[in-house]
N, C-alpha and C. Protein backbone atom coordinates (compact mmCIF):
# COMPACT_ATOMS: atom_id res chain seq x y z
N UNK A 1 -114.36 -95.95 45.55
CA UNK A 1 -113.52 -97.14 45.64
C UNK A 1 -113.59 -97.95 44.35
N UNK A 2 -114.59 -98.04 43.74
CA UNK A 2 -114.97 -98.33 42.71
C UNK A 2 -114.25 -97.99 41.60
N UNK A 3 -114.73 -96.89 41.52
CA UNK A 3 -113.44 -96.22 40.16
C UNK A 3 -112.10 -96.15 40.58
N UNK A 4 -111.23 -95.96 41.93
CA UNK A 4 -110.32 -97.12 42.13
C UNK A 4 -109.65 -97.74 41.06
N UNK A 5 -110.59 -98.88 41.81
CA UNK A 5 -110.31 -100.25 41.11
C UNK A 5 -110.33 -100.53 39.97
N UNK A 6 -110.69 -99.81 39.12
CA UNK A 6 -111.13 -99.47 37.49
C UNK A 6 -109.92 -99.25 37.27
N UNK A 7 -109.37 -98.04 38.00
CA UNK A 7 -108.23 -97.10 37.23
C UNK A 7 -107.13 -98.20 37.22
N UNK A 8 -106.67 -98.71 38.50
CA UNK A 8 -106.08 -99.46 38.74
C UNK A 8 -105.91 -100.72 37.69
N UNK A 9 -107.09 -100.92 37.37
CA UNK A 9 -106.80 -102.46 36.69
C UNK A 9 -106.82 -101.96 35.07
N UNK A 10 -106.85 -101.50 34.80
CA UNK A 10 -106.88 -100.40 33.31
C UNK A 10 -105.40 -100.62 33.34
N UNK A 11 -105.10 -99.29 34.43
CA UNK A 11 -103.51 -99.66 34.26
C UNK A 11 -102.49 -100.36 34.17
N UNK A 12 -102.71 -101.45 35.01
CA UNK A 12 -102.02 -102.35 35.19
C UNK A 12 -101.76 -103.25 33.83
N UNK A 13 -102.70 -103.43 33.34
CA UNK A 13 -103.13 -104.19 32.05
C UNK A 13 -102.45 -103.43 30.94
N UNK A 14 -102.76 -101.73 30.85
CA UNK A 14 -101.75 -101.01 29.94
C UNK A 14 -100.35 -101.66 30.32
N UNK A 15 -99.59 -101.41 31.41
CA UNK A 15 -97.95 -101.67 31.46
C UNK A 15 -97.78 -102.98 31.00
N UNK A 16 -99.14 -103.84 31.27
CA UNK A 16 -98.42 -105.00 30.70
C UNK A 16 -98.09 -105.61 29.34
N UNK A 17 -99.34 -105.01 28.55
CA UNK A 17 -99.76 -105.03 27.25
C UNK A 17 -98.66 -104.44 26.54
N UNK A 18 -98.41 -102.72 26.79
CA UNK A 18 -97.56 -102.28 25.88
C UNK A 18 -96.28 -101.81 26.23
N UNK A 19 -95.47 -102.76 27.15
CA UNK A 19 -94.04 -102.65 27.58
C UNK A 19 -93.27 -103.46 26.54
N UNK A 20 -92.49 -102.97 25.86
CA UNK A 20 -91.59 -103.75 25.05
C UNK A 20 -90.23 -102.96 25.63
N UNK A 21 -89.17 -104.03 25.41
CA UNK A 21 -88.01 -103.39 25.86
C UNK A 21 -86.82 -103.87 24.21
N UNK A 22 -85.98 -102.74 24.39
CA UNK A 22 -85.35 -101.95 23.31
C UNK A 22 -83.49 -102.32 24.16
N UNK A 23 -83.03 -102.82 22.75
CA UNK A 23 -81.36 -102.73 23.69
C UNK A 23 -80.83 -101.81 22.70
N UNK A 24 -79.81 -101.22 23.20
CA UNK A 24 -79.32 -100.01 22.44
C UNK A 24 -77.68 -99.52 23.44
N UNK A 25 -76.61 -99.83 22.99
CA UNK A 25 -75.29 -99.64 23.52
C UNK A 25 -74.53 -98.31 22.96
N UNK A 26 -73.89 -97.21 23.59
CA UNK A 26 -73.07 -96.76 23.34
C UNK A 26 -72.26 -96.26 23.75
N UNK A 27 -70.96 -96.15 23.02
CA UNK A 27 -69.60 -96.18 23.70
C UNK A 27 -68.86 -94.72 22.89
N UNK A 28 -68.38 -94.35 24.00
CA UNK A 28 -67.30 -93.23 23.86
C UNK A 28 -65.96 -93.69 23.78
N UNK A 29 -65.03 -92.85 23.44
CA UNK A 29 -63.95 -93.14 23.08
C UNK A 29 -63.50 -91.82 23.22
N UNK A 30 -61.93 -91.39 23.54
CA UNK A 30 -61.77 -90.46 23.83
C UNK A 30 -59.78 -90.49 23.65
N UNK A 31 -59.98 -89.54 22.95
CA UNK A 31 -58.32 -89.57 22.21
C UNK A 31 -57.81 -88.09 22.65
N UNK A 32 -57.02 -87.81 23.48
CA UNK A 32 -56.14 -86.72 23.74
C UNK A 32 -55.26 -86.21 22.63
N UNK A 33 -55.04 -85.28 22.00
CA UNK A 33 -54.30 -85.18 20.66
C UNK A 33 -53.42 -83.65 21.74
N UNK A 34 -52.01 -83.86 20.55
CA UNK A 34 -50.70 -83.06 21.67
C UNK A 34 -51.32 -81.69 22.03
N UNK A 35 -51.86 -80.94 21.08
CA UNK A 35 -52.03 -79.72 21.09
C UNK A 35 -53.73 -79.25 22.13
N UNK A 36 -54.12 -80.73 22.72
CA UNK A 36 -55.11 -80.37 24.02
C UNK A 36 -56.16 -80.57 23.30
N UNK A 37 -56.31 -81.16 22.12
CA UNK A 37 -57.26 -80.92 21.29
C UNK A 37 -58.22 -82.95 21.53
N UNK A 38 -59.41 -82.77 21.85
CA UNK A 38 -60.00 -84.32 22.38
C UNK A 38 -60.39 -84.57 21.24
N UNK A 39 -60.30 -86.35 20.25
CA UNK A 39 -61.08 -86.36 19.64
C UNK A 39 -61.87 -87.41 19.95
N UNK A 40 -63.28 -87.02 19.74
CA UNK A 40 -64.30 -87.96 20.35
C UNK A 40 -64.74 -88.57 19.42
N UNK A 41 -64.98 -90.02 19.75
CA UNK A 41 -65.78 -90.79 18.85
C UNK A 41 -66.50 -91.81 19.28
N UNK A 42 -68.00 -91.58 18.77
CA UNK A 42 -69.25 -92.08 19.73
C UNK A 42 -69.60 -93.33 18.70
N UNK A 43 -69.73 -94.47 18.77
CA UNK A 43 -70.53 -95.80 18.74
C UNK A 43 -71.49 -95.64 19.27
N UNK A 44 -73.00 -95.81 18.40
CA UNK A 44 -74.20 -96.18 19.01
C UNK A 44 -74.84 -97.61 17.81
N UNK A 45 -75.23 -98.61 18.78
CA UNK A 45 -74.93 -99.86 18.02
C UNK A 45 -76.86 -100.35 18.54
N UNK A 46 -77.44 -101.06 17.58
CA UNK A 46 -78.90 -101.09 17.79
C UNK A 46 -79.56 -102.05 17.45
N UNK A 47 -79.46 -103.48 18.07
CA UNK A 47 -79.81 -104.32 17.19
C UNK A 47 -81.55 -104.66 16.34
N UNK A 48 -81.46 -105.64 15.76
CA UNK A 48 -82.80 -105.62 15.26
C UNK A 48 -84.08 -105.44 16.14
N UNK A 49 -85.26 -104.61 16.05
CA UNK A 49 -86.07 -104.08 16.27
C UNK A 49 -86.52 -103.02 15.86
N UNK A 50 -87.98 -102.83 16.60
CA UNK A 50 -88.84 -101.67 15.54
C UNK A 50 -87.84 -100.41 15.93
N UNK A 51 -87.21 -100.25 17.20
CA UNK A 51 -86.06 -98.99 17.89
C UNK A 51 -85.21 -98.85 16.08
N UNK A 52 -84.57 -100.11 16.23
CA UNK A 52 -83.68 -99.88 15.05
C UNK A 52 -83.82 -99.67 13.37
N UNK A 53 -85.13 -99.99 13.17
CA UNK A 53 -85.96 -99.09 12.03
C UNK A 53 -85.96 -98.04 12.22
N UNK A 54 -86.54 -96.95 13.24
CA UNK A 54 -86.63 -95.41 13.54
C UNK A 54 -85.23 -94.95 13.59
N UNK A 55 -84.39 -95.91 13.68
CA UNK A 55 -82.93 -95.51 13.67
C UNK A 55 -82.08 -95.31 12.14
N UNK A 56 -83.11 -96.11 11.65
CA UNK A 56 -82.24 -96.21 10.59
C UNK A 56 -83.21 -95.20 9.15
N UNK A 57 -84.39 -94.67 9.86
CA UNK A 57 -84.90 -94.07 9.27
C UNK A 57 -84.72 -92.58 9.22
N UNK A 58 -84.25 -92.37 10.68
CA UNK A 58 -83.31 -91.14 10.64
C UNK A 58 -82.31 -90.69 10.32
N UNK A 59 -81.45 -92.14 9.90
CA UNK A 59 -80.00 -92.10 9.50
C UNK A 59 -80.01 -91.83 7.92
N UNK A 60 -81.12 -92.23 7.74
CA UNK A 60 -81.16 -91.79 5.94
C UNK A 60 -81.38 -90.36 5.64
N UNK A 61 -82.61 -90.26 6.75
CA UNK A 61 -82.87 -88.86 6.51
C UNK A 61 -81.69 -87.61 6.50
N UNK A 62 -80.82 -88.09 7.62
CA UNK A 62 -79.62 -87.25 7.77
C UNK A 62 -78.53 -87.35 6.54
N UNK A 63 -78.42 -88.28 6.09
CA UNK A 63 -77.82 -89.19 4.55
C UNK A 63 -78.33 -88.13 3.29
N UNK A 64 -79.90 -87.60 3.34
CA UNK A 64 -80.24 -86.98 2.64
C UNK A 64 -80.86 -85.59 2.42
N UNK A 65 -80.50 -85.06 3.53
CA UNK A 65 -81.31 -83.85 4.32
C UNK A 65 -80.14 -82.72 5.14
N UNK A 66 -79.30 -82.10 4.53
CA UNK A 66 -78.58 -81.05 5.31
C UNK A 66 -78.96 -80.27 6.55
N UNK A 67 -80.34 -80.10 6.27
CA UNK A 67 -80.75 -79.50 7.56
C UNK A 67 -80.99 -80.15 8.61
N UNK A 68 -81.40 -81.79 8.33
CA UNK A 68 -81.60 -82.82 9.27
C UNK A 68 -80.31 -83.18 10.09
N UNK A 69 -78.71 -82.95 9.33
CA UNK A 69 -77.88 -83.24 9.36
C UNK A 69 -77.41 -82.03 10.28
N UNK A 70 -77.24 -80.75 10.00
CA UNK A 70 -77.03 -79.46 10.78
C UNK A 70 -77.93 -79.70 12.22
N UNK A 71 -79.26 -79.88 11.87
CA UNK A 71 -79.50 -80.24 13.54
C UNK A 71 -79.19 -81.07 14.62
N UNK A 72 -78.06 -82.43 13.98
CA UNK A 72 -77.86 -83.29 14.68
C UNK A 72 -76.83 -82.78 15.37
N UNK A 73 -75.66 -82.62 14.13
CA UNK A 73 -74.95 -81.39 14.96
C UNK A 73 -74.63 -80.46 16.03
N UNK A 74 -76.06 -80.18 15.92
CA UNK A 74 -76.31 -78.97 16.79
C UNK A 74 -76.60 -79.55 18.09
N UNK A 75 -77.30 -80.55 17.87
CA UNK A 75 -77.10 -81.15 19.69
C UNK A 75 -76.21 -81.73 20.09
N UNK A 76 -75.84 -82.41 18.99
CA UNK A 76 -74.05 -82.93 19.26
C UNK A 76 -73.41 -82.08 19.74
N UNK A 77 -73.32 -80.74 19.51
CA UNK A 77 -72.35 -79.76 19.95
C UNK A 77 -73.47 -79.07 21.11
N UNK A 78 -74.34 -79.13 21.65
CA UNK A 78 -75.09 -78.61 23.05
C UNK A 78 -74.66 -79.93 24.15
N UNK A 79 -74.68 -80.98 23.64
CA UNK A 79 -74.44 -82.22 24.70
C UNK A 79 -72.94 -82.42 25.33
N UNK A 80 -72.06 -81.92 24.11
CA UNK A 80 -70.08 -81.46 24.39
C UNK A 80 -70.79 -80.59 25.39
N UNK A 81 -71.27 -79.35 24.87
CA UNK A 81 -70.92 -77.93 25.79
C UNK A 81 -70.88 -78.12 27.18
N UNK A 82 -72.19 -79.18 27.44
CA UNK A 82 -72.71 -79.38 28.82
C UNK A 82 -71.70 -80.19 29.44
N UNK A 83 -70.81 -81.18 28.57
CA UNK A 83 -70.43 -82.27 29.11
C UNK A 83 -69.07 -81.31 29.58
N UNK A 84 -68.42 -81.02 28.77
CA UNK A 84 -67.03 -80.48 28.62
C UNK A 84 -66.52 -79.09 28.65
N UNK A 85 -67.86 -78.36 28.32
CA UNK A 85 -67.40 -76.76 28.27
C UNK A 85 -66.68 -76.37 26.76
N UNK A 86 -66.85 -77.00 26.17
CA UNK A 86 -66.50 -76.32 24.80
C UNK A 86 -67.40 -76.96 24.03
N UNK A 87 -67.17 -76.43 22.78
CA UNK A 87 -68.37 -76.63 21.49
C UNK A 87 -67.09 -77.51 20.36
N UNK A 88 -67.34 -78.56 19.39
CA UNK A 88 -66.69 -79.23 19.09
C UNK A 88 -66.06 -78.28 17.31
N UNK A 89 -65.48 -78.68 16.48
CA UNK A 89 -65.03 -77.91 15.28
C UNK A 89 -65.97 -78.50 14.12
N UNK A 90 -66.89 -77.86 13.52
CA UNK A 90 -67.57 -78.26 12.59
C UNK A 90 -67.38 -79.07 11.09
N UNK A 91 -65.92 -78.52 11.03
CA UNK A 91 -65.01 -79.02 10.07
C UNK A 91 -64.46 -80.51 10.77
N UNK A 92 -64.68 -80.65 11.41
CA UNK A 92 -63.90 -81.94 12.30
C UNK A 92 -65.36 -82.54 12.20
N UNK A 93 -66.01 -82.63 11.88
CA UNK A 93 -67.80 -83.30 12.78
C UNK A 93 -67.83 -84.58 11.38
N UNK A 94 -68.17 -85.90 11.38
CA UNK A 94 -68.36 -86.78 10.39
C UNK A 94 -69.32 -88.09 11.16
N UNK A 95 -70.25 -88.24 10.22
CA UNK A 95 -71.00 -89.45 10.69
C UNK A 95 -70.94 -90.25 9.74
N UNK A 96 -71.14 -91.62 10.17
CA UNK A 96 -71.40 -92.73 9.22
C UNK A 96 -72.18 -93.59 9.66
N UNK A 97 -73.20 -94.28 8.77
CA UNK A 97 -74.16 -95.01 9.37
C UNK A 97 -73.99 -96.30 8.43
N UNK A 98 -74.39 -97.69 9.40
CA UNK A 98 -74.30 -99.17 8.78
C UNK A 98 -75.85 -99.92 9.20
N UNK A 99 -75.86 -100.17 8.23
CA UNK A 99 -77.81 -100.31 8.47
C UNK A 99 -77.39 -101.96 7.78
N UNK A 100 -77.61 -103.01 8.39
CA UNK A 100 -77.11 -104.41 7.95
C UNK A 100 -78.38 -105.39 6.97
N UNK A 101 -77.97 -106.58 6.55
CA UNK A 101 -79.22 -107.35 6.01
C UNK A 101 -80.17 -107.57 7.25
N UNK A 102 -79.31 -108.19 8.69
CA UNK A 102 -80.46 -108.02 9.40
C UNK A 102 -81.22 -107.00 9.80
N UNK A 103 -81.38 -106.06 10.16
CA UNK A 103 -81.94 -105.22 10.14
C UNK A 103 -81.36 -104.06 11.79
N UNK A 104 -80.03 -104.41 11.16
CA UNK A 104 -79.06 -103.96 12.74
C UNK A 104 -78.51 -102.42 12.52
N UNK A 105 -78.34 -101.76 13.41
CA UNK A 105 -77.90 -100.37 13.10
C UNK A 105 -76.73 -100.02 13.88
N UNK A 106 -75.63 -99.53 13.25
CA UNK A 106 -74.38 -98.48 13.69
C UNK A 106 -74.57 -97.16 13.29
N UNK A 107 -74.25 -95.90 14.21
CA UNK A 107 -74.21 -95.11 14.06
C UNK A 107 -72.45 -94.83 14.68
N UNK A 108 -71.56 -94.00 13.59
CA UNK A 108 -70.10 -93.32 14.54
C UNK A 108 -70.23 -92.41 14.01
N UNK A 109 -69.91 -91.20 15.23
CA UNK A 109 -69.78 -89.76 15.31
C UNK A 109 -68.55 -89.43 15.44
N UNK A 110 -67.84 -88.75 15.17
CA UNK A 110 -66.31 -88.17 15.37
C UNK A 110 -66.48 -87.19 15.35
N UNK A 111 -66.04 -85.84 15.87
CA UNK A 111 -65.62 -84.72 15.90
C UNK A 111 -64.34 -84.33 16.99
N UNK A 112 -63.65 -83.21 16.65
CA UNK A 112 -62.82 -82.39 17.82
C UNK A 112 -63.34 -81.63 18.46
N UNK A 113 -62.67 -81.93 19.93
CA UNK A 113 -63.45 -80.75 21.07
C UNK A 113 -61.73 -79.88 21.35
N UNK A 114 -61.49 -78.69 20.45
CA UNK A 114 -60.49 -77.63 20.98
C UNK A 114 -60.46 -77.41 22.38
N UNK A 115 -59.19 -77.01 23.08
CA UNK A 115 -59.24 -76.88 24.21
C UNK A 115 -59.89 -77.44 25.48
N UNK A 116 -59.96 -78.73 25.43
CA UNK A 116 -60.40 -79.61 26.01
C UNK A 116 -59.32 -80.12 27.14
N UNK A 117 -58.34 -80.27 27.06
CA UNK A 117 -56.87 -79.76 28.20
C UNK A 117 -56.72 -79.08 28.04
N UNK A 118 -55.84 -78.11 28.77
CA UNK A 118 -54.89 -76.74 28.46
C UNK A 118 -53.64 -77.00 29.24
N UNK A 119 -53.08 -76.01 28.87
CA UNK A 119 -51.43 -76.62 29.06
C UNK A 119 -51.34 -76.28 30.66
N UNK A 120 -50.90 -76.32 31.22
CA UNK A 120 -50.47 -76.27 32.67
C UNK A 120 -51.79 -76.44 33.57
N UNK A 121 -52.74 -77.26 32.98
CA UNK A 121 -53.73 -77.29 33.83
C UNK A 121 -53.41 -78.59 34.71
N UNK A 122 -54.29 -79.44 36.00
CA UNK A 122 -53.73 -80.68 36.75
C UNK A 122 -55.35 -81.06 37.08
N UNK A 123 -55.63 -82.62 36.84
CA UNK A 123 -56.83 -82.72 37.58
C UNK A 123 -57.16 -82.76 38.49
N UNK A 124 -58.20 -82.52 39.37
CA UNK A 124 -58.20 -82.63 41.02
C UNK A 124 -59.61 -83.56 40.53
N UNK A 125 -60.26 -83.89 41.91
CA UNK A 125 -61.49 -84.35 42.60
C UNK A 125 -62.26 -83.81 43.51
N UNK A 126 -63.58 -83.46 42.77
CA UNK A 126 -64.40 -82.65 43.80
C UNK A 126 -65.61 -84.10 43.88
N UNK A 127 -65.82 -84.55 45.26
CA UNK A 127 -66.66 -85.25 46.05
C UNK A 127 -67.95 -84.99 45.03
N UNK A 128 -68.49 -85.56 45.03
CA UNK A 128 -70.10 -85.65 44.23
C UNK A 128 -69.89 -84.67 42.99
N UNK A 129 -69.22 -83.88 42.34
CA UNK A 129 -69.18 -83.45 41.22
C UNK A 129 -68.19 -84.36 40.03
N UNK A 130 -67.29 -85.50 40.40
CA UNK A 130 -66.48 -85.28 39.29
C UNK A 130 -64.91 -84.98 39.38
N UNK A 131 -64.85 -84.86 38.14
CA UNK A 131 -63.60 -84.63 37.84
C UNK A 131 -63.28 -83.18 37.13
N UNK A 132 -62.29 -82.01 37.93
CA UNK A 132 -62.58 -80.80 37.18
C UNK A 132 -61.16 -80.42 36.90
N UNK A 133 -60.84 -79.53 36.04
CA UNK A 133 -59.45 -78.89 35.30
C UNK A 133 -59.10 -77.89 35.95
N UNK A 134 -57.84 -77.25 36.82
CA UNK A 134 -57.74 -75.81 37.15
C UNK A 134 -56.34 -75.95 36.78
N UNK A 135 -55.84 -74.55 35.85
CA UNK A 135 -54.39 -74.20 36.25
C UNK A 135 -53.51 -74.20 37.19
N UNK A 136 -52.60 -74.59 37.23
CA UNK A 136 -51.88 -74.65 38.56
C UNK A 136 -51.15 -73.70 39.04
């Protein structure tokens, strides 16, 4: 019972000590282009905090690092696949980052997701899944 009460109050004292909370917003945007083609463009906005240093320390790195830059990519285009079922055009993929005097961070992503409508497809509604595409 003893050690218990130890563990317990250890813990408690950790959550309280080292809980900091982090705000961090982002927004999608989503542009239908004629030929079915989506272009997405992600806002992730971060205001001052230690979050938005690590943010902006990665944003350089990617600024200066191709391979840092190819891997972002690369989940950028695993997070489409899952979301949407297609992989986005690499030639289409552009980031830009705004790192401010205060110490605030923007990140925008753009790329195209091909075949993202298709032509004679109609949306329906499936109950707890969503929203899904079938030809008609």
């Amino acid at each position: 019972m003893r050690v218990f009460m130890i563990v317990l109050l250890v813990t408690a004292l950790t959550s309280l000590a080292g809980g900091d909370d982090f705000e961090r917003t982002v927004d999608y945007r989503i542009e239908i282009q004629s030929n079915g083609t989506a272009r997405i463009t992600r806002i992730e906005k971060v205001p001052s905090s230690e979050l938005s240093r690590a943010y902006q320390i990665h944003g350089r790195e990617m600024e200066n690092d191709p391979e840092v830059r190819d891997n972002f990519f690369d989940q950028m285009s695993r997070e489409m696949y899952l979301l949407y079922g297609t992989t986005p055009d690499r030639e289409s993929f552009s980031v830009k980052f705004d790192f401010d005097d205060q110490g605030n961070y923007t990140s925008t992503v753009s790329l195209d997701l091909p075949g993202l409508v298709r032509k004679g497809a109609r949306a329906t509604s499936c109950p707890g899944r969503g929203w899904r595409t079938r030809a008609s």
